[in-house]
PDB file of N, CA and C in Angstrom:
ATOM      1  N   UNK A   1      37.141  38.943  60.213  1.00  0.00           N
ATOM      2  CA  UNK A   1      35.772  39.191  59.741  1.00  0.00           C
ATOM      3  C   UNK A   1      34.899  39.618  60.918  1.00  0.00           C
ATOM      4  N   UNK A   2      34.015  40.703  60.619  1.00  0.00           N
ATOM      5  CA  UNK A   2      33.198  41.048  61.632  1.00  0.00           C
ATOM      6  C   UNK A   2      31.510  41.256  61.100  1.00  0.00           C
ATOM      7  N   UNK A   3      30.322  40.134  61.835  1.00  0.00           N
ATOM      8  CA  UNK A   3      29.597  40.408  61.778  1.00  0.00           C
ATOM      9  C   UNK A   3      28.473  40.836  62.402  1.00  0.00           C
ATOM     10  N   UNK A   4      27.269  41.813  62.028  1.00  0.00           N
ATOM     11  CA  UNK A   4      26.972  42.570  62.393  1.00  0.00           C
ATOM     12  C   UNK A   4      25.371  42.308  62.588  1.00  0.00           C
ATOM     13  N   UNK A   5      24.455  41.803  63.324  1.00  0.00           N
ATOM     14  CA  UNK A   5      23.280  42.014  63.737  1.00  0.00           C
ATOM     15  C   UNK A   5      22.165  43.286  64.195  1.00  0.00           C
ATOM     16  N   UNK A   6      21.194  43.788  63.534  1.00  0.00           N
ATOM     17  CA  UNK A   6      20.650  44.700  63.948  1.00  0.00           C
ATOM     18  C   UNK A   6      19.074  44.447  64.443  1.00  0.00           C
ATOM     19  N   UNK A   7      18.725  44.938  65.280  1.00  0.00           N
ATOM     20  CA  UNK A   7      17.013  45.017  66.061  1.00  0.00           C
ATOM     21  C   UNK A   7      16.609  45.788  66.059  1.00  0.00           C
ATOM     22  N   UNK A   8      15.481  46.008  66.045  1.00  0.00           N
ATOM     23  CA  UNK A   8      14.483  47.181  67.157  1.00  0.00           C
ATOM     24  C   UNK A   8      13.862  48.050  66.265  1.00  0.00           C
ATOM     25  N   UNK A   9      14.190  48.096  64.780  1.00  0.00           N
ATOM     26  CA  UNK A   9      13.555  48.837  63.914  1.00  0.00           C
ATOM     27  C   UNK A   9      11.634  48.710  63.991  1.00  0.00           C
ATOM     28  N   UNK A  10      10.947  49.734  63.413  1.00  0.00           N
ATOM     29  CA  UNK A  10       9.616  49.380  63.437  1.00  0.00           C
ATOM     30  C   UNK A  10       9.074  50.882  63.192  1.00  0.00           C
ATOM     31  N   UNK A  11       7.981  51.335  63.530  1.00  0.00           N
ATOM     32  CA  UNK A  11       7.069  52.310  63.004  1.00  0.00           C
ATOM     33  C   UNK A  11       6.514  52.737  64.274  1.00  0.00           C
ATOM     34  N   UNK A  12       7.021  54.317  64.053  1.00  0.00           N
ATOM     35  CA  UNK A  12       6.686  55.170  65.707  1.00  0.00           C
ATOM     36  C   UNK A  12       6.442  56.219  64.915  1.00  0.00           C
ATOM     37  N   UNK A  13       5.071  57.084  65.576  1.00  0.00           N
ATOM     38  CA  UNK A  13       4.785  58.541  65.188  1.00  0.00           C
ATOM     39  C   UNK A  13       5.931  59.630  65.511  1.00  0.00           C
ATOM     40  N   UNK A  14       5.560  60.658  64.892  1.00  0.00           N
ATOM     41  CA  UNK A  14       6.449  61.726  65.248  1.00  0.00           C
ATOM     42  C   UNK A  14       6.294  62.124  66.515  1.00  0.00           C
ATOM     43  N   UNK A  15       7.532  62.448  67.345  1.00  0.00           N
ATOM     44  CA  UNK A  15       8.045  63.247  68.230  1.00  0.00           C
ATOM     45  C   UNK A  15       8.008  61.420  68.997  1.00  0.00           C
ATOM     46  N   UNK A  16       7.596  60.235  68.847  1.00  0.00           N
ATOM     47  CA  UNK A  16       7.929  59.373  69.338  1.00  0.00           C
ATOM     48  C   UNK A  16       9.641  58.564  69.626  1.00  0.00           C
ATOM     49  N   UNK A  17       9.850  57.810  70.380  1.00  0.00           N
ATOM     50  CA  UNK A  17      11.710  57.301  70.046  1.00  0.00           C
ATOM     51  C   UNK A  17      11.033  55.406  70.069  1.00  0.00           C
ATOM     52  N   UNK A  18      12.359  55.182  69.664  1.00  0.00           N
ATOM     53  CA  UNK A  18      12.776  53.859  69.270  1.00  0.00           C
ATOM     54  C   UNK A  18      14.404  53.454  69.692  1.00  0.00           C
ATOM     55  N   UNK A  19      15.027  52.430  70.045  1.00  0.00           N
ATOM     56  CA  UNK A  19      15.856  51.896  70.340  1.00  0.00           C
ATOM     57  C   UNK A  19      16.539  50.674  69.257  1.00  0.00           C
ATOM     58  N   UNK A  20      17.694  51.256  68.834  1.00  0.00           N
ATOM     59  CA  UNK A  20      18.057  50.637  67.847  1.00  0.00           C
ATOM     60  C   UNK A  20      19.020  49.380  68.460  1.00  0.00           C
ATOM     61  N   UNK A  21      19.537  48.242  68.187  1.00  0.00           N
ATOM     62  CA  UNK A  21      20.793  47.467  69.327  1.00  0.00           C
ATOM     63  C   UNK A  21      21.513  46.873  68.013  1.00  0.00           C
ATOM     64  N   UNK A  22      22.544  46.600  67.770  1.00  0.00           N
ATOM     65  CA  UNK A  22      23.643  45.664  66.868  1.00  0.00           C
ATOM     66  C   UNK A  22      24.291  44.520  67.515  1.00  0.00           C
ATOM     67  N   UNK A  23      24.691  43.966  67.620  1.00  0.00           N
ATOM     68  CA  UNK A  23      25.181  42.761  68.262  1.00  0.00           C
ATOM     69  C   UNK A  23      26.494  42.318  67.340  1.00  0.00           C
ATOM     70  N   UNK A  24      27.544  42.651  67.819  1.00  0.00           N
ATOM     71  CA  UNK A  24      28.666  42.601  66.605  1.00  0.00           C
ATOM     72  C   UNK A  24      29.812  41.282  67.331  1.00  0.00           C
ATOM     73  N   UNK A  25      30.078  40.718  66.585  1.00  0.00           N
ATOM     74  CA  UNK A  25      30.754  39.078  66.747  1.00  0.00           C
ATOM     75  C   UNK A  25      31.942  39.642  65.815  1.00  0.00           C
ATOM     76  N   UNK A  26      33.037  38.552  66.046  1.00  0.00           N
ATOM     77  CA  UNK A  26      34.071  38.193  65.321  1.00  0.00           C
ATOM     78  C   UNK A  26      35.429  38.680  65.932  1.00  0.00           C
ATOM     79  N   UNK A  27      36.654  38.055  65.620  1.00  0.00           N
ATOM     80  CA  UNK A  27      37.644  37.934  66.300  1.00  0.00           C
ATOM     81  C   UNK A  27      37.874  39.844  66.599  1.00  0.00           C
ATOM     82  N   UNK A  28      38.388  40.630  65.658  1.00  0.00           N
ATOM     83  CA  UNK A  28      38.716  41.627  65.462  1.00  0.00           C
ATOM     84  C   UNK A  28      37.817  42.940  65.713  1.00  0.00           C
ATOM     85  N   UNK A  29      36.972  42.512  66.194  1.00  0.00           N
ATOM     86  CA  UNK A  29      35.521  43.808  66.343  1.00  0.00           C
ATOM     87  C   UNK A  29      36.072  44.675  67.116  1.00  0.00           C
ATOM     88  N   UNK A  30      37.182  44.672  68.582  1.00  0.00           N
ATOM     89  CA  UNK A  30      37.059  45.190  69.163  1.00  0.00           C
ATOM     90  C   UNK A  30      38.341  46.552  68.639  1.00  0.00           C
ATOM     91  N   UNK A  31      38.380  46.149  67.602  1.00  0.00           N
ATOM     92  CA  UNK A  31      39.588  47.209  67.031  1.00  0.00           C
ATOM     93  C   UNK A  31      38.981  48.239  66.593  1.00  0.00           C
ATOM     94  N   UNK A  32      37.486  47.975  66.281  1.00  0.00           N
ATOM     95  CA  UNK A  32      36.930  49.090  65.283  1.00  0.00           C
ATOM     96  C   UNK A  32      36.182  49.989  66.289  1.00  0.00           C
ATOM     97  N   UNK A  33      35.960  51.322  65.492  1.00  0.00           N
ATOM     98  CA  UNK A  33      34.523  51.916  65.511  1.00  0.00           C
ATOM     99  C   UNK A  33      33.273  51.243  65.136  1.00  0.00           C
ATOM    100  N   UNK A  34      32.233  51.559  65.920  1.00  0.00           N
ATOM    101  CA  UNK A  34      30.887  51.207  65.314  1.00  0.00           C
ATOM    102  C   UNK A  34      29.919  52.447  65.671  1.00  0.00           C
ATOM    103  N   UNK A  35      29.280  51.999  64.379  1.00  0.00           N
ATOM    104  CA  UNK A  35      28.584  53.398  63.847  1.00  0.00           C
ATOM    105  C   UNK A  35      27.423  52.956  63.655  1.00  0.00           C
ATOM    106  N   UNK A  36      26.374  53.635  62.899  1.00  0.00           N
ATOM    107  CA  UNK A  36      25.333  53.434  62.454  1.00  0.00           C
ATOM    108  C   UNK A  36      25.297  54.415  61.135  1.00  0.00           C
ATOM    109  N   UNK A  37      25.112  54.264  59.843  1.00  0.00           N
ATOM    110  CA  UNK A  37      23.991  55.148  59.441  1.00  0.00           C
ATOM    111  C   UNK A  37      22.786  54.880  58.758  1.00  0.00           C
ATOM    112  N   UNK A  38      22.191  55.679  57.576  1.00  0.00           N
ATOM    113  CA  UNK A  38      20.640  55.165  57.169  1.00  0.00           C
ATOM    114  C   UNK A  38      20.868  55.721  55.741  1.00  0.00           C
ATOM    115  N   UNK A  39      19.486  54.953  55.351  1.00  0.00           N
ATOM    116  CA  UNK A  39      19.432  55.190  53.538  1.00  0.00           C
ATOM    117  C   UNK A  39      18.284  55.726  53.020  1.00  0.00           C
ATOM    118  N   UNK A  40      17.836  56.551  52.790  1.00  0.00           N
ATOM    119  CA  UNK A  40      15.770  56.910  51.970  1.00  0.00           C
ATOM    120  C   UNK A  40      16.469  55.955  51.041  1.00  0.00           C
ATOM    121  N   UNK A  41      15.099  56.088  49.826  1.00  0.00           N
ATOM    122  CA  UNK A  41      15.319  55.745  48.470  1.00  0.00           C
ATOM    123  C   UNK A  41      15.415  57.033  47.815  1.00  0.00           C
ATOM    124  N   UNK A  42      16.962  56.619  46.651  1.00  0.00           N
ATOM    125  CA  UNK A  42      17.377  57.970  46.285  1.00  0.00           C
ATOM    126  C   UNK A  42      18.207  58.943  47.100  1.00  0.00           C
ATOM    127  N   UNK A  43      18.784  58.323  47.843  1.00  0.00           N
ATOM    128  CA  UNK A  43      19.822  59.445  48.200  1.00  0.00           C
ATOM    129  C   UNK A  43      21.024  58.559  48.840  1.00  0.00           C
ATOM    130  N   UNK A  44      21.852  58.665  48.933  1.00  0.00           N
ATOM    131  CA  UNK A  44      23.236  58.429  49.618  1.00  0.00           C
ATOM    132  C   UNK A  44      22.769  58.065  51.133  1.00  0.00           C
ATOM    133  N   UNK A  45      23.771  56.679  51.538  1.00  0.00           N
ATOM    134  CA  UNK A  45      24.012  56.354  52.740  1.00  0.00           C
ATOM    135  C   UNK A  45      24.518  57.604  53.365  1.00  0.00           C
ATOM    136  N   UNK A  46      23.932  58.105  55.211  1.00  0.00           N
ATOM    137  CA  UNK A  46      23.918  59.107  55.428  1.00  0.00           C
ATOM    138  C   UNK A  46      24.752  58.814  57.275  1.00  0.00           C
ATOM    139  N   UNK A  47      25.940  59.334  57.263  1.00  0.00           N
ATOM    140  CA  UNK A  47      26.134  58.917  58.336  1.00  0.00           C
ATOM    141  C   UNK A  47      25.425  59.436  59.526  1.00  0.00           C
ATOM    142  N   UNK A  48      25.040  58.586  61.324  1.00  0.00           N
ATOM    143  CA  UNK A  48      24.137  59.320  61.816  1.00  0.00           C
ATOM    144  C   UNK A  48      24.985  59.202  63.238  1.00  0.00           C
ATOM    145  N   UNK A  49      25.976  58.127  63.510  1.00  0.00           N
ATOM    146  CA  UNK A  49      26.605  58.190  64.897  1.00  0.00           C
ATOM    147  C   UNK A  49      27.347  57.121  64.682  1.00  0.00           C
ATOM    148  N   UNK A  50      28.975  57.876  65.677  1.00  0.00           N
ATOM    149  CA  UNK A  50      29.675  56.252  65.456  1.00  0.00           C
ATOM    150  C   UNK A  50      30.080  56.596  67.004  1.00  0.00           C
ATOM    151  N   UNK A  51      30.857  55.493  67.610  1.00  0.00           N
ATOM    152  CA  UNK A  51      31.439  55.246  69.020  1.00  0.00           C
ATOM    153  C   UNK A  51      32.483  54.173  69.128  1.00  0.00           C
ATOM    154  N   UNK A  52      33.491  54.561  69.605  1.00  0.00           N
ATOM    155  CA  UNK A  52      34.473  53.437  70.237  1.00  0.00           C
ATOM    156  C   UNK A  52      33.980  52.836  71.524  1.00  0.00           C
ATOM    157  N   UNK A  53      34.837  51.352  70.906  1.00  0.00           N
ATOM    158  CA  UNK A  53      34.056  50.757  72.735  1.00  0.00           C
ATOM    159  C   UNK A  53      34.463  50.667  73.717  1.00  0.00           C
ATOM    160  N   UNK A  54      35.115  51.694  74.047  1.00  0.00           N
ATOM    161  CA  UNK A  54      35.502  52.649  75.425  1.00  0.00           C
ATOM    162  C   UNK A  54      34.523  53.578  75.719  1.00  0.00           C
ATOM    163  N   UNK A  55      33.577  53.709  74.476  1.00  0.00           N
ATOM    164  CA  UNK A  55      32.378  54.786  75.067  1.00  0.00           C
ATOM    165  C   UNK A  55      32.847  56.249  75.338  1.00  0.00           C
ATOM    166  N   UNK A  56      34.191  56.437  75.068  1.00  0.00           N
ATOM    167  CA  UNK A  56      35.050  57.809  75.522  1.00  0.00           C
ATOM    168  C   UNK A  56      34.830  58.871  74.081  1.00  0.00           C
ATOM    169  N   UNK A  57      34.320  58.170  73.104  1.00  0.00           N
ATOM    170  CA  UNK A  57      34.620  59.016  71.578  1.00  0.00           C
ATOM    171  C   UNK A  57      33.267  58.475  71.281  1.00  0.00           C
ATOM    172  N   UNK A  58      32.575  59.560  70.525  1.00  0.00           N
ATOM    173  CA  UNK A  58      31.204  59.539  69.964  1.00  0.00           C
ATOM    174  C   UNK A  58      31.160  60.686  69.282  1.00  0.00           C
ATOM    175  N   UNK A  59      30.633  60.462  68.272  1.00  0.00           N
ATOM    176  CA  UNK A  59      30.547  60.898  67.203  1.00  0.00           C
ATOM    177  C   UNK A  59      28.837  61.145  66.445  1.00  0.00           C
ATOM    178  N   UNK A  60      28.310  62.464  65.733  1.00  0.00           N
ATOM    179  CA  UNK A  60      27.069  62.518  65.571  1.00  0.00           C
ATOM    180  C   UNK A  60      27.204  63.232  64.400  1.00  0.00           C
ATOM    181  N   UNK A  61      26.066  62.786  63.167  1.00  0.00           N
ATOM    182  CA  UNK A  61      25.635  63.702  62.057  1.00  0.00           C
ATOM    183  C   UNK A  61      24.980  64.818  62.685  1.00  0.00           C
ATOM    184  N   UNK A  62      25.141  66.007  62.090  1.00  0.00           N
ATOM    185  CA  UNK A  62      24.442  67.124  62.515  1.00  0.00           C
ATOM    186  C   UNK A  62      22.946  66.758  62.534  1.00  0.00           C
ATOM    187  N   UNK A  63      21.982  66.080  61.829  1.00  0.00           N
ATOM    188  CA  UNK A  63      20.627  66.185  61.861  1.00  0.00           C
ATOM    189  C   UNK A  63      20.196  65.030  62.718  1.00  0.00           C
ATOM    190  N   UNK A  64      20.717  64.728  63.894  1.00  0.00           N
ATOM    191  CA  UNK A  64      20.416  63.721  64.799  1.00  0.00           C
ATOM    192  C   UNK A  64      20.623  64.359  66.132  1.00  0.00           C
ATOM    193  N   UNK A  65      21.735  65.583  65.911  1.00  0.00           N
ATOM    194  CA  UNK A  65      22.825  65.753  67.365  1.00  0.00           C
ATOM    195  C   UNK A  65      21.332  66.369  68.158  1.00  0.00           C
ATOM    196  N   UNK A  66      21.633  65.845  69.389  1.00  0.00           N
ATOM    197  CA  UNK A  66      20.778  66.774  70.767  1.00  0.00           C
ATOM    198  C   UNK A  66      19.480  65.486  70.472  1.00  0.00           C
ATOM    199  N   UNK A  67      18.822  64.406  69.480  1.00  0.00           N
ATOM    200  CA  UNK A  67      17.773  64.075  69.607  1.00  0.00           C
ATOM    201  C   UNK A  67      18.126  62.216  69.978  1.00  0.00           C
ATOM    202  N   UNK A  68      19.555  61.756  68.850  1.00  0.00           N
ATOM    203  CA  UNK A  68      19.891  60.611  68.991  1.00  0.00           C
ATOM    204  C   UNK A  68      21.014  60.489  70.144  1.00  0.00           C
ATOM    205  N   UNK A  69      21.302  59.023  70.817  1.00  0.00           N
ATOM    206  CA  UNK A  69      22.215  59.172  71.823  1.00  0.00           C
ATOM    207  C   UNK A  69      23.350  57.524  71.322  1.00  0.00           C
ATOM    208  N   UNK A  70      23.918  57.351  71.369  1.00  0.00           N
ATOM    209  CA  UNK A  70      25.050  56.324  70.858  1.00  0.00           C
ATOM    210  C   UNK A  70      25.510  55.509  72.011  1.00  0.00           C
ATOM    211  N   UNK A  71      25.495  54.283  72.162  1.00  0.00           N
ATOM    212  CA  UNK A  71      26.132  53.870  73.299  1.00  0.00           C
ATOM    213  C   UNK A  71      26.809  52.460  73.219  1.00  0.00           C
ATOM    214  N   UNK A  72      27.688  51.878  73.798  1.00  0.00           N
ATOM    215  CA  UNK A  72      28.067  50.752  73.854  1.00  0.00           C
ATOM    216  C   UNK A  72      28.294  49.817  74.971  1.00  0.00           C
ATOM    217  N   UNK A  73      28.237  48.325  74.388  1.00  0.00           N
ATOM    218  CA  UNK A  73      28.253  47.642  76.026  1.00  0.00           C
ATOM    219  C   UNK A  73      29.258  46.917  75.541  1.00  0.00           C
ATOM    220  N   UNK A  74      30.603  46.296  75.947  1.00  0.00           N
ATOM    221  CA  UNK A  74      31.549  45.999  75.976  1.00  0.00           C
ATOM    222  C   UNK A  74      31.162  44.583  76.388  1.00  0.00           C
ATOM    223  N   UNK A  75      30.612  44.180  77.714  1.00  0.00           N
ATOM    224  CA  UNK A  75      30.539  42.923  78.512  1.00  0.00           C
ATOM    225  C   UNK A  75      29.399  42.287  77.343  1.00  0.00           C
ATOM    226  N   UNK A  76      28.236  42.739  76.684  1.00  0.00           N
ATOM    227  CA  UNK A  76      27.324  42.334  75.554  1.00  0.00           C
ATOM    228  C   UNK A  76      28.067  42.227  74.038  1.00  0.00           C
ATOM    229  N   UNK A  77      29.289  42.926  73.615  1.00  0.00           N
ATOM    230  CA  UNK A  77      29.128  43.207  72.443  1.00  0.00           C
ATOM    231  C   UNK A  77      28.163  43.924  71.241  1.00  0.00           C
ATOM    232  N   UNK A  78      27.884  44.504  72.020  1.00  0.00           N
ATOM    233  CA  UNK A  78      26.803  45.314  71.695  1.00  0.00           C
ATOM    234  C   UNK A  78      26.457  46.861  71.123  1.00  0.00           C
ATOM    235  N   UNK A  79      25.796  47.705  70.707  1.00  0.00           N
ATOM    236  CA  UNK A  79      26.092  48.933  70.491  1.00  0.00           C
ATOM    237  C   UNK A  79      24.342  49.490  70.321  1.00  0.00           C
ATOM    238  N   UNK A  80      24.253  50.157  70.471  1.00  0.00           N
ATOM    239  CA  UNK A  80      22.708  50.502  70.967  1.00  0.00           C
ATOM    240  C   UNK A  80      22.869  52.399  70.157  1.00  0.00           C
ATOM    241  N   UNK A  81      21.224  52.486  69.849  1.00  0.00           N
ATOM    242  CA  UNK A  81      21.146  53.492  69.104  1.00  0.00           C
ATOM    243  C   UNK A  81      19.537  54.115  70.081  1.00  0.00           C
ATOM    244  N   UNK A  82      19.925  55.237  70.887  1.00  0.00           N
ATOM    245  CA  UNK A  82      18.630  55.478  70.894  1.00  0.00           C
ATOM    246  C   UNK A  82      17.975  56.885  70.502  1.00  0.00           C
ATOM    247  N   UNK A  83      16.805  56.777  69.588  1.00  0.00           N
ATOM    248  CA  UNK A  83      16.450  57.778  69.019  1.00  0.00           C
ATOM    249  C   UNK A  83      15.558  58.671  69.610  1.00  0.00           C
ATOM    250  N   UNK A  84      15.135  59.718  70.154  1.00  0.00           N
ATOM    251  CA  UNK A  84      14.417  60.538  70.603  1.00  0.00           C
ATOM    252  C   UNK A  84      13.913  61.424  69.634  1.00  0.00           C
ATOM    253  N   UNK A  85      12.368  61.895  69.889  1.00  0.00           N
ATOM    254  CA  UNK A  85      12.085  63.390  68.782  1.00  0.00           C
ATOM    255  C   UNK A  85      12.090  62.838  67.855  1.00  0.00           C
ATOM    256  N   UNK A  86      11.994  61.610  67.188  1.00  0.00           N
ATOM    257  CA  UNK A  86      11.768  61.539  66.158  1.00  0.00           C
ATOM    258  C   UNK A  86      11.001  62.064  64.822  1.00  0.00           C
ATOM    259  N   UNK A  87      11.360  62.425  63.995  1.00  0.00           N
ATOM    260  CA  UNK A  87      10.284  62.813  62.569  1.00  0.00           C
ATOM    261  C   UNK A  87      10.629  62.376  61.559  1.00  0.00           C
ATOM    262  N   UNK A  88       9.399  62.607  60.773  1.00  0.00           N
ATOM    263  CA  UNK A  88       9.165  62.174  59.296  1.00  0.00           C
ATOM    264  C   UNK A  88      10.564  61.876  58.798  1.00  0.00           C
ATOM    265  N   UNK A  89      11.336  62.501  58.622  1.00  0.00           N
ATOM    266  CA  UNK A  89      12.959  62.635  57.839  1.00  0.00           C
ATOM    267  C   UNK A  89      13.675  62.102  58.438  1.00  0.00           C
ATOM    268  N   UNK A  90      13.519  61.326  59.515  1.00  0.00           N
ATOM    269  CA  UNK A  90      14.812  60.359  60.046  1.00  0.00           C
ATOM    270  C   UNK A  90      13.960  59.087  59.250  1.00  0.00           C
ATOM    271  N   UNK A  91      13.405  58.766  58.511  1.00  0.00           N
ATOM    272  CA  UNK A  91      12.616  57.401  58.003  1.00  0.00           C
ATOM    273  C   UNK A  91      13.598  57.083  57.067  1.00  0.00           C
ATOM    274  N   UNK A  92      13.487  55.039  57.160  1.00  0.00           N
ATOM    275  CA  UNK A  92      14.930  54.933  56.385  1.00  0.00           C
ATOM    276  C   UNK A  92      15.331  53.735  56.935  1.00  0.00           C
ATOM    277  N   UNK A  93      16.499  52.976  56.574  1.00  0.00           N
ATOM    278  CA  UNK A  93      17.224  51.456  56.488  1.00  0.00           C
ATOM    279  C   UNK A  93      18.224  52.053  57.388  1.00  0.00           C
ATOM    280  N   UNK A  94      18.455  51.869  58.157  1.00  0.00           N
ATOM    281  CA  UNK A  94      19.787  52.042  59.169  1.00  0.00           C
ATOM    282  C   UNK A  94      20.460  50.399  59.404  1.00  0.00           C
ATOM    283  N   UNK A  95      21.687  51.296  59.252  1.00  0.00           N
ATOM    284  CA  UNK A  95      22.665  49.774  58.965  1.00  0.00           C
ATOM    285  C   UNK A  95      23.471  50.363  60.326  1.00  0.00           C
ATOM    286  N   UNK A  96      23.880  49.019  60.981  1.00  0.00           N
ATOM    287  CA  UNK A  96      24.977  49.011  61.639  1.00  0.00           C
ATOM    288  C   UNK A  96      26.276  48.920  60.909  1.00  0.00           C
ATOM    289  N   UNK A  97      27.319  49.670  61.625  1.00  0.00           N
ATOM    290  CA  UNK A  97      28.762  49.611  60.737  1.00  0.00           C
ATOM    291  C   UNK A  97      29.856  49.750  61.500  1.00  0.00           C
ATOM    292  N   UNK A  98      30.554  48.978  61.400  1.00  0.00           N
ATOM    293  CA  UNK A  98      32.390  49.217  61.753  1.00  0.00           C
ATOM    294  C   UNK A  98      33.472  49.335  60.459  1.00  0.00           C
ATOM    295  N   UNK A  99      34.260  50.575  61.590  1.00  0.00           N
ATOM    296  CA  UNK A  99      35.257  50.761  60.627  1.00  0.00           C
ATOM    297  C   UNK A  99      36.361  51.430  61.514  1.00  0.00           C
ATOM    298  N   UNK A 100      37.481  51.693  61.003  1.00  0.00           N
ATOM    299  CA  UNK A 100      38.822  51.986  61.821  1.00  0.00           C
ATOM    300  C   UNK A 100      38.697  53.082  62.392  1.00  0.00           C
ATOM    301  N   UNK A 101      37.735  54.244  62.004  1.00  0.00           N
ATOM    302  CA  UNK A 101      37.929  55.814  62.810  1.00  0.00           C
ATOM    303  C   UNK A 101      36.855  56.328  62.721  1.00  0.00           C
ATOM    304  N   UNK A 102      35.572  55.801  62.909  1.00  0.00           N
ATOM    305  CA  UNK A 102      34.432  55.958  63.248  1.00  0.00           C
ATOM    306  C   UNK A 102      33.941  57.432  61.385  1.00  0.00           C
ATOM    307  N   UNK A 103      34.554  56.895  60.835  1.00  0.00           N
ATOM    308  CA  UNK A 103      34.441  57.786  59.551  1.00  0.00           C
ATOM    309  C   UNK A 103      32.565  58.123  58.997  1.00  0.00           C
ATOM    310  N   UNK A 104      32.609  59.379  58.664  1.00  0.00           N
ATOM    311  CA  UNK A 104      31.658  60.002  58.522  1.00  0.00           C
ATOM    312  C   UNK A 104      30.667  59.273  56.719  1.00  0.00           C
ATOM    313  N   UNK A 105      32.210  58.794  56.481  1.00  0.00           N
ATOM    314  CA  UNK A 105      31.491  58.509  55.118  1.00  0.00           C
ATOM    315  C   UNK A 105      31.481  57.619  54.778  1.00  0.00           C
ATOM    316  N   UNK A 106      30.477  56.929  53.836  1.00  0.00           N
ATOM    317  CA  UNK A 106      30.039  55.226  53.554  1.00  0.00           C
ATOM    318  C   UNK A 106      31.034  54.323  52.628  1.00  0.00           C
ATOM    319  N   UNK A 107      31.429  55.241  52.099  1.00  0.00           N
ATOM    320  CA  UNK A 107      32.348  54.728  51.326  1.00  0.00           C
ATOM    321  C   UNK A 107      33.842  53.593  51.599  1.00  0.00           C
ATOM    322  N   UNK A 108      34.098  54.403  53.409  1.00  0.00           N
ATOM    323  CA  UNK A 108      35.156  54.212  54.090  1.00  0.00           C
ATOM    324  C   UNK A 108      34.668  53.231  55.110  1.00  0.00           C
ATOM    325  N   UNK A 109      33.679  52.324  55.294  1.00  0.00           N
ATOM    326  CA  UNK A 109      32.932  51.607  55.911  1.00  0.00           C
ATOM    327  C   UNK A 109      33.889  50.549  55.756  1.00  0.00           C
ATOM    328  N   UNK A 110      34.015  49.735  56.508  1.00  0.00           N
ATOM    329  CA  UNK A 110      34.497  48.210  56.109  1.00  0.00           C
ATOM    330  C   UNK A 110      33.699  46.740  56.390  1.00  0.00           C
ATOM    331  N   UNK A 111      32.586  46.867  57.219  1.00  0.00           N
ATOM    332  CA  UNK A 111      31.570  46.257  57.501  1.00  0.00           C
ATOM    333  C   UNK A 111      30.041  46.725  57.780  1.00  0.00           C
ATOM    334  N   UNK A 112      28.805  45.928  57.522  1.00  0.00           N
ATOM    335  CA  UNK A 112      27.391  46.864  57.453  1.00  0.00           C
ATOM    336  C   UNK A 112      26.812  45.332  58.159  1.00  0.00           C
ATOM    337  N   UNK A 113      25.546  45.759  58.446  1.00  0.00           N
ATOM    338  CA  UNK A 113      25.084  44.858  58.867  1.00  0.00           C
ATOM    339  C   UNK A 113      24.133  44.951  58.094  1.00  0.00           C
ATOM    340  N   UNK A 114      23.025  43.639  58.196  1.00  0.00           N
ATOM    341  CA  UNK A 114      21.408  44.073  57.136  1.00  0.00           C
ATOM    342  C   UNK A 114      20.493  45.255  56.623  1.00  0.00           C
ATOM    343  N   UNK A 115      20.603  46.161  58.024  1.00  0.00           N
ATOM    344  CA  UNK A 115      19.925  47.141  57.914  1.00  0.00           C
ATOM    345  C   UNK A 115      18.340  46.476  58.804  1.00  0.00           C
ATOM    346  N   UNK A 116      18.161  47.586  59.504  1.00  0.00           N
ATOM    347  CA  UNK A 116      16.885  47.714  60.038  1.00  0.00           C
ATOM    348  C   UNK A 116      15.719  49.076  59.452  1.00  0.00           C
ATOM    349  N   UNK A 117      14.429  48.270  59.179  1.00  0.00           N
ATOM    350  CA  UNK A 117      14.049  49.939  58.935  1.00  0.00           C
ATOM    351  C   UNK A 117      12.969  50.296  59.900  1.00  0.00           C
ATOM    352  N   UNK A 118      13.603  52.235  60.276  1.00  0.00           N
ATOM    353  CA  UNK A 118      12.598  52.657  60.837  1.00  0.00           C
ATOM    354  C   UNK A 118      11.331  53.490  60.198  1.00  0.00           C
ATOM    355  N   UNK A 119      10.226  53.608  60.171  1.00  0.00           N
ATOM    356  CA  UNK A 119       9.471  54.408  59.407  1.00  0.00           C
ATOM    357  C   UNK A 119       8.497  55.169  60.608  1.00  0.00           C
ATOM    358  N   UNK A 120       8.221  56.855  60.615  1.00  0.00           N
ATOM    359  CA  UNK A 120       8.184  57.515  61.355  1.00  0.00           C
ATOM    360  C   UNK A 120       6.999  57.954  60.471  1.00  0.00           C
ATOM    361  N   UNK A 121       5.769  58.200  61.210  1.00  0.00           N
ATOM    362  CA  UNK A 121       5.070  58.769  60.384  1.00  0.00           C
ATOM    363  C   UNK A 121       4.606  60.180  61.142  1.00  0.00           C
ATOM    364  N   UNK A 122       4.188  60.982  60.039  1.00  0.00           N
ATOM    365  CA  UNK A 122       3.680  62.367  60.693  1.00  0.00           C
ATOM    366  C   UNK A 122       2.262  62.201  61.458  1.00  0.00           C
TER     367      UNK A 122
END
């Protein structure tokens, strides 16, 4: 079993960033990918970045790449999300997630955490 803690969510203007962190426990964590993605209301969980915790493989949704950055701390257990450039359309529940191959889609998730929300205003 692996569980999953998330922080740092909150309310930043546009072109502002925010720092997302997960804190992931349990015997088996270190087998997985951890990812992140997010939810509006009304639309599908949306994947936004995943990473192994070798930090060697990272992974990005196209509507994040060049603004979000993915990272992990191994000695913390940890996995950190930081957002840059933010706008209106990244607003939303971002869940932390592990799963076996850092998979693009929600479906193939095997763990989430609460969800944090960020809300970005124009």
């Amino acid at each position: 079993q692996v569980e999953l803690v998330e922080s740092g969510g909150g309310l930043v203007q546009a072109g502002g960033s925010l720092r997302l962190s997960c804190a992931a426990s349990g015997r088996t964590v270190r087998n997985y990918f951890m990812g992140w993605f997010r939810q509006t209301p009304g639309k599908e969980r949306e994947f936004v970045a995943a990473v192994n915790w070798s930090g060697s493989t990272k992974y990005y949704g196209q509507s994040v790449k060049g603004r979000f950055t993915i990272s992990s701390d191994n000695a913390k257990n940890t996995v950190s999300l930081q957002m840059d450039s933010l706008k209106p359309e990244d607003t939303g529940v971002y869940y932390c997630t592990a799963d076996d191959r850092g998979s693009y889609f929600y479906t193939e998730i095997d763990f989430w955490g609460q969800g944090t929300q960020v809300t970005v205003s124009s």
